[in-house]
C-alpha atoms as a PDB file:
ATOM      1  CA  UNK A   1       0.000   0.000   0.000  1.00  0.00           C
ATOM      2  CA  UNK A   2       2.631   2.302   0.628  1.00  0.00           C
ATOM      3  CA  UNK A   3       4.407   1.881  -2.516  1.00  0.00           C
ATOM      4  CA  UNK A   4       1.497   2.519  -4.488  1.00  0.00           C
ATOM      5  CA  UNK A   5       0.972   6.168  -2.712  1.00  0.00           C
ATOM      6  CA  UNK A   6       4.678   6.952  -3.019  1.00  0.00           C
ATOM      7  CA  UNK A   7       3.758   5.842  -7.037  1.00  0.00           C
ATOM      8  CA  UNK A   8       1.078   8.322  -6.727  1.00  0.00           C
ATOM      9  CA  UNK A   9       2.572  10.471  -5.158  1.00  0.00           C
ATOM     10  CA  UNK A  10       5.433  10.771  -7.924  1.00  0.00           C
ATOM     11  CA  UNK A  11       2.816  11.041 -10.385  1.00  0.00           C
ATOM     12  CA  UNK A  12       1.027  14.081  -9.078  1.00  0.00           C
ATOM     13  CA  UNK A  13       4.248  15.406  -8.241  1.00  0.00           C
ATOM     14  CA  UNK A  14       6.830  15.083 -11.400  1.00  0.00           C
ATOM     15  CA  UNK A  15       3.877  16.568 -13.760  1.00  0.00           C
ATOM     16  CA  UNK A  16       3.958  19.712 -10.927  1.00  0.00           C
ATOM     17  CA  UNK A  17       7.718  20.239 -11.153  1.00  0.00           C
ATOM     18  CA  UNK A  18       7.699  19.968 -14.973  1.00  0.00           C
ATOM     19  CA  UNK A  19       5.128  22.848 -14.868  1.00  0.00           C
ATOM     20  CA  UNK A  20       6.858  24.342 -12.147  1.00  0.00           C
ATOM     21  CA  UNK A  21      10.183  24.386 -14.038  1.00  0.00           C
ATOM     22  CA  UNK A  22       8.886  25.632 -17.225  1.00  0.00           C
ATOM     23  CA  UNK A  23       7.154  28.336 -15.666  1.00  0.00           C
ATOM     24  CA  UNK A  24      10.283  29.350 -14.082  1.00  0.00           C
ATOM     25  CA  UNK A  25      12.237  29.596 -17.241  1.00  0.00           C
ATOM     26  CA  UNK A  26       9.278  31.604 -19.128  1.00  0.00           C
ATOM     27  CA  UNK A  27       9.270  34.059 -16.590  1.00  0.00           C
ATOM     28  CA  UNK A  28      12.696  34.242 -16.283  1.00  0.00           C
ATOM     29  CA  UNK A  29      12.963  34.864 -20.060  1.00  0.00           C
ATOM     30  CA  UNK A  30       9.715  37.482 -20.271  1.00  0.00           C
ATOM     31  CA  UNK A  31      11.842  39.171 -17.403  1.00  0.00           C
ATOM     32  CA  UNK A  32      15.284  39.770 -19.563  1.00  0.00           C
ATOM     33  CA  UNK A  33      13.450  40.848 -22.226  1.00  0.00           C
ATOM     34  CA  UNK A  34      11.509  43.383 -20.565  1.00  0.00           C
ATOM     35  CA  UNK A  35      13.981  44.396 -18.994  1.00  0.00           C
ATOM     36  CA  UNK A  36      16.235  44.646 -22.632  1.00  0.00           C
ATOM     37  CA  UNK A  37      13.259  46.489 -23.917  1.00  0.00           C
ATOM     38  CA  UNK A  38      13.318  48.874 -20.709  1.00  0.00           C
ATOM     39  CA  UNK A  39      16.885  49.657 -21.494  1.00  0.00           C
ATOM     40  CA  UNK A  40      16.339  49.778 -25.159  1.00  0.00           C
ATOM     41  CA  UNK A  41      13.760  52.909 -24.402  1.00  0.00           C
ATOM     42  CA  UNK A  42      15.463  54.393 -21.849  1.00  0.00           C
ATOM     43  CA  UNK A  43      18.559  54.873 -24.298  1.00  0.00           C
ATOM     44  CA  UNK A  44      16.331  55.768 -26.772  1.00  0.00           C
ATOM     45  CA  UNK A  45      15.078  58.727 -24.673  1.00  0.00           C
ATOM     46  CA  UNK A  46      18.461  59.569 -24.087  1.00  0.00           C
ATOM     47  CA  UNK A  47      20.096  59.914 -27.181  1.00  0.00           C
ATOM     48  CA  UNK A  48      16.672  62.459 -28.109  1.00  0.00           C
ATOM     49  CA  UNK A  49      17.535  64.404 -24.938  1.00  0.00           C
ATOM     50  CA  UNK A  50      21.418  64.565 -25.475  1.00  0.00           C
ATOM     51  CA  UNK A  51      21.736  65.013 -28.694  1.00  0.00           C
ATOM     52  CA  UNK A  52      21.120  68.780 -28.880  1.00  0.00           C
ATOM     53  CA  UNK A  53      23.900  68.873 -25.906  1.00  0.00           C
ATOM     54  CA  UNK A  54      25.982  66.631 -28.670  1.00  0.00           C
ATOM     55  CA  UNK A  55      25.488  68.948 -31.168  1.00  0.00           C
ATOM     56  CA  UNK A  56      26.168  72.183 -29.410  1.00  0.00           C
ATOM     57  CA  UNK A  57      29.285  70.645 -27.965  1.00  0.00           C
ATOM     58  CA  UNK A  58      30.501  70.427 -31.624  1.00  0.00           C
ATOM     59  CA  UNK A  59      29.957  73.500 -32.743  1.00  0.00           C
ATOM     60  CA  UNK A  60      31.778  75.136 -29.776  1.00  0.00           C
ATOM     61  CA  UNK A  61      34.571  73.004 -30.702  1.00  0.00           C
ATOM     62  CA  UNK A  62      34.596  73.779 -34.532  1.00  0.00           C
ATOM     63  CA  UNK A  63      34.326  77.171 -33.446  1.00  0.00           C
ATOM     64  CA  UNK A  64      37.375  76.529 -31.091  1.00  0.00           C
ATOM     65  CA  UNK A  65      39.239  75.373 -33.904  1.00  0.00           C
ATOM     66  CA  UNK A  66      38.374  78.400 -36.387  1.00  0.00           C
ATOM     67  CA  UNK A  67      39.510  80.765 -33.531  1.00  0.00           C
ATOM     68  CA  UNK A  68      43.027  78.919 -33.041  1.00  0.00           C
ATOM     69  CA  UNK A  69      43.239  78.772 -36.755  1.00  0.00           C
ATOM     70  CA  UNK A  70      46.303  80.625 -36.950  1.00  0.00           C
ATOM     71  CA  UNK A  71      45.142  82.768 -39.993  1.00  0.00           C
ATOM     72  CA  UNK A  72      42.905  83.851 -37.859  1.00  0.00           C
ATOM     73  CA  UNK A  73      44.431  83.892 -34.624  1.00  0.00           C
ATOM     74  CA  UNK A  74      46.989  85.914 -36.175  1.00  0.00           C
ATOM     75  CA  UNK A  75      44.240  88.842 -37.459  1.00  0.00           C
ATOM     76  CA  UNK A  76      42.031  88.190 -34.339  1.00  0.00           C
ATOM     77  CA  UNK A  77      45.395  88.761 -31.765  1.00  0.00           C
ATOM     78  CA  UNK A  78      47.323  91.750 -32.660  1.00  0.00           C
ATOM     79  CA  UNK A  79      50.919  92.899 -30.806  1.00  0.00           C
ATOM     80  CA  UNK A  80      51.201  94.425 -28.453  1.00  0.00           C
ATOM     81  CA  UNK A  81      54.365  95.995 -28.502  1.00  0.00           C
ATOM     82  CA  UNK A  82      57.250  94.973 -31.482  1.00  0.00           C
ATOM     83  CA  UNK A  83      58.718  91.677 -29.079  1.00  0.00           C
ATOM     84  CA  UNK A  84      58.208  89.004 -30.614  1.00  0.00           C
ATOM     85  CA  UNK A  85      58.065  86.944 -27.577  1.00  0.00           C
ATOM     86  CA  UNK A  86      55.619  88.835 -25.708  1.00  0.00           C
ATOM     87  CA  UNK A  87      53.249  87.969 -28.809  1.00  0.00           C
ATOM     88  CA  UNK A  88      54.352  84.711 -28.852  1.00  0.00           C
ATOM     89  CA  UNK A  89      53.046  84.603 -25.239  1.00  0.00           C
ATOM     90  CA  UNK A  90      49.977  86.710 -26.050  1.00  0.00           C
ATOM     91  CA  UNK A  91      49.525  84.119 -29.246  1.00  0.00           C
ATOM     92  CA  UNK A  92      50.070  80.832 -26.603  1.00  0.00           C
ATOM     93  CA  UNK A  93      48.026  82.196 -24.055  1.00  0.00           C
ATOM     94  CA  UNK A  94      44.924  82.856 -26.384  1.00  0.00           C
ATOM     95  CA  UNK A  95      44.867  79.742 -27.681  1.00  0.00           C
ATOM     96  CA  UNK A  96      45.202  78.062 -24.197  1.00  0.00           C
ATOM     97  CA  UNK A  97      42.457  80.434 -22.967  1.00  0.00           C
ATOM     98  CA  UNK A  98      40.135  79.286 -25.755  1.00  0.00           C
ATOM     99  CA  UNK A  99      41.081  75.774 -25.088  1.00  0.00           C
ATOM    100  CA  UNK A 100      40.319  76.095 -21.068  1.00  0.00           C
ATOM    101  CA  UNK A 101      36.682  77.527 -22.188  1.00  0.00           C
ATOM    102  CA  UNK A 102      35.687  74.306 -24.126  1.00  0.00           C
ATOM    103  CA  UNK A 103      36.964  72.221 -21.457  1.00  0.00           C
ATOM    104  CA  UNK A 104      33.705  70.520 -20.810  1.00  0.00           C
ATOM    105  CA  UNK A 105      32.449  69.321 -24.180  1.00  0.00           C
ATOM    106  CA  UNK A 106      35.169  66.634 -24.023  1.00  0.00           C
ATOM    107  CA  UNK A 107      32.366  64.770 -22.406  1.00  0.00           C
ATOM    108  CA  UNK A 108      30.266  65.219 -25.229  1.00  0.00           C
ATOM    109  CA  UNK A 109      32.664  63.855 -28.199  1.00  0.00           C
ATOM    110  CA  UNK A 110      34.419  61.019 -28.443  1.00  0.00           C
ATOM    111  CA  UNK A 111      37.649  60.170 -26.929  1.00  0.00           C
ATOM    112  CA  UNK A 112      39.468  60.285 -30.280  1.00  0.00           C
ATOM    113  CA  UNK A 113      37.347  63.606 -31.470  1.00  0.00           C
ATOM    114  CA  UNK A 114      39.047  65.408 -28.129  1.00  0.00           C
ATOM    115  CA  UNK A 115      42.509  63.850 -28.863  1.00  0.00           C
ATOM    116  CA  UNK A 116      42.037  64.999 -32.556  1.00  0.00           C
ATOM    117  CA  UNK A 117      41.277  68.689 -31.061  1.00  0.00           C
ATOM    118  CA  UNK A 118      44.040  68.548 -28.551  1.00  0.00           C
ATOM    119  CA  UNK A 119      46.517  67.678 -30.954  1.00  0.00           C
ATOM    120  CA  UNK A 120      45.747  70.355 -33.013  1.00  0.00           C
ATOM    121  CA  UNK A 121      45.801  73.031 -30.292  1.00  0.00           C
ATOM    122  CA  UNK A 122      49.760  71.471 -29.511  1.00  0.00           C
ATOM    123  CA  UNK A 123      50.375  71.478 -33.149  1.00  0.00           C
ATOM    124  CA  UNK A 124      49.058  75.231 -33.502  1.00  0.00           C
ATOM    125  CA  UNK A 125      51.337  76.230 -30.625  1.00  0.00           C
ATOM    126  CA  UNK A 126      54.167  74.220 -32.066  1.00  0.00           C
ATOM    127  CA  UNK A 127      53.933  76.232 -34.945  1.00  0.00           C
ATOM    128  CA  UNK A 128      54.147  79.770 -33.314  1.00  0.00           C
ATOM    129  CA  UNK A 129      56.818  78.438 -31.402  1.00  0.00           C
ATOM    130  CA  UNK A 130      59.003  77.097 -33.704  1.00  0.00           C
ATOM    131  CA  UNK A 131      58.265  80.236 -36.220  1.00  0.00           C
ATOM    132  CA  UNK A 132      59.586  82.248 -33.098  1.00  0.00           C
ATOM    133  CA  UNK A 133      62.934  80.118 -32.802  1.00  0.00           C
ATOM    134  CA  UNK A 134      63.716  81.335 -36.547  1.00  0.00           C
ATOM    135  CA  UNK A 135      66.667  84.018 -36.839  1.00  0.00           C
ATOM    136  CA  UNK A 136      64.363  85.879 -39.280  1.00  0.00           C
ATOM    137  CA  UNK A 137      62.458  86.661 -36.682  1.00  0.00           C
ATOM    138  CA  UNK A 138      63.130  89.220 -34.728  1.00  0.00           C
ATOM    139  CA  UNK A 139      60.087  91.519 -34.298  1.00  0.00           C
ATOM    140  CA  UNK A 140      56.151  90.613 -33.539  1.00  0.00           C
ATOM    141  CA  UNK A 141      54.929  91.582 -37.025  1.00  0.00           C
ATOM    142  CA  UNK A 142      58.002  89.471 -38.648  1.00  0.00           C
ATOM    143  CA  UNK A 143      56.279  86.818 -35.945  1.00  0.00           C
ATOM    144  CA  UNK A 144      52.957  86.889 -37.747  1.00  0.00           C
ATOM    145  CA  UNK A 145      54.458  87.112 -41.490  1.00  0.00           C
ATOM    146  CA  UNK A 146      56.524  84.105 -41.043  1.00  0.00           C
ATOM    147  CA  UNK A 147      52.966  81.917 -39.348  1.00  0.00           C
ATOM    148  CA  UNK A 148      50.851  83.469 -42.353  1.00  0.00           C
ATOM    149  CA  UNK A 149      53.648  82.520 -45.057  1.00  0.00           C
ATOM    150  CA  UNK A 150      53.923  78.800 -43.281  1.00  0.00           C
ATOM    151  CA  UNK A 151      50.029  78.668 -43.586  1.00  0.00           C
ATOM    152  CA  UNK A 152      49.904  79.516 -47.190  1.00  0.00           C
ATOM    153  CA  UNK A 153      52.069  76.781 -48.056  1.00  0.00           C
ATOM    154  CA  UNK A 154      50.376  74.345 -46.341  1.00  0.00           C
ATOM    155  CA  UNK A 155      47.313  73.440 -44.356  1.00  0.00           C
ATOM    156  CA  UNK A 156      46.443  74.853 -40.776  1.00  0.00           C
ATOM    157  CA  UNK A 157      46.580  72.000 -37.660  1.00  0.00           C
ATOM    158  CA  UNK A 158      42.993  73.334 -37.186  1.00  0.00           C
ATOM    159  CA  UNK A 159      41.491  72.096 -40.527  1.00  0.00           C
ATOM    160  CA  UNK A 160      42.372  68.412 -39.913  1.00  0.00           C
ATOM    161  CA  UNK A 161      40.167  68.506 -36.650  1.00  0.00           C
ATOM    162  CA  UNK A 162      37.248  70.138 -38.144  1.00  0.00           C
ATOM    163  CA  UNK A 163      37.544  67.974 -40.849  1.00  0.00           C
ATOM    164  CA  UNK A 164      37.265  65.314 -38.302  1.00  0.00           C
ATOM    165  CA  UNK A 165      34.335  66.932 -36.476  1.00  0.00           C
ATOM    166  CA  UNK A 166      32.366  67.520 -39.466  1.00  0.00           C
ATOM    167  CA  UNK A 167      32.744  63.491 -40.214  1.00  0.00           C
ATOM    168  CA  UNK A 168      31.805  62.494 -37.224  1.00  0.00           C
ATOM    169  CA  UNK A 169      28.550  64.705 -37.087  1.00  0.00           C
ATOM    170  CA  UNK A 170      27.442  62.973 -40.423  1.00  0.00           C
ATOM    171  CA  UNK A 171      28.491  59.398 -38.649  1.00  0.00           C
ATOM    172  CA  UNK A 172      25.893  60.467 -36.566  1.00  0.00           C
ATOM    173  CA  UNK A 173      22.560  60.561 -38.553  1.00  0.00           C
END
């Protein structure tokens, strides 16, 4: 008698686990994906909220560039007096200044985007720099001739990063 309710037993009981176990794994799997889907709209939401910020971010920093563009830069930052390392100063510290007001849209662009911008801003002041070390130049205004001659001949550190800027705004539409 007691073998045939521990039979019965089993046979009430292994058709409840069964049920039991699929249940378990359905709801488990109608969990992760509402939870995916959850995620999925929350990012969603995101990117609609931050992509103004995104964009803005990238037009301060294309604007950053244009202003360290040393064609401009140049015209923009006039000398003060006729030593040519007080405007090399004046020049450095402009361009830093600029820099230290965009500070905060790194977080905005990608990593490579920033070290794109950075490494023009070095290269820009690498220019004035080395333009300065010349023994042509020995007054401000010779200064700014020799950077405007240099940029004639070939392309401005400044132009690379926008260029860069530009395709990354179209990578993202």
């Amino acid at each position: 008698m007691d073998a045939e309710r521990i039979i019965d037993l089993l046979l009430f009981a292994i058709p409840s686990l069964i049920v039991g176990i699929i249940a378990y794994y359905f709801f488990k799997e109608h969990t992760k994906n509402e939870d995916g889907r959850r995620r999925y709209l929350l990012k969603k939401d995101l990117q609609v909220s931050s992509m103004p910020l995104r964009l803005q971010a990238y037009e301060r920093l294309a604007l950053f560039l244009e202003r360290i563009s040393p064609n401009k830069l140049m015209i923009r930052v006039s000398p003060i007096s006729s030593n040519k390392d007080d405007y090399e100063r004046l020049l450095i510290q402009n361009i830093e200044q600029e820099m230290e007001h965009n500070l905060s849209q790194q977080i905005y662009v990608s990593e490579k985007c920033w070290s794109i911008i950075s490494a023009a801003k070095s290269a820009t002041i690498q220019l004035i720099r080395k333009a300065s070390l010349l023994e042509k130049t020995d007054t401000a205004d010779k200064l700014r001739e020799v950077v405007l001659t240099e940029m004639m001949e070939r392309r401005a550190p400044s132009d690379a990063a926008l260029s860069f800027i530009k395709e990354e705004i179209s990578d993202l539409w």
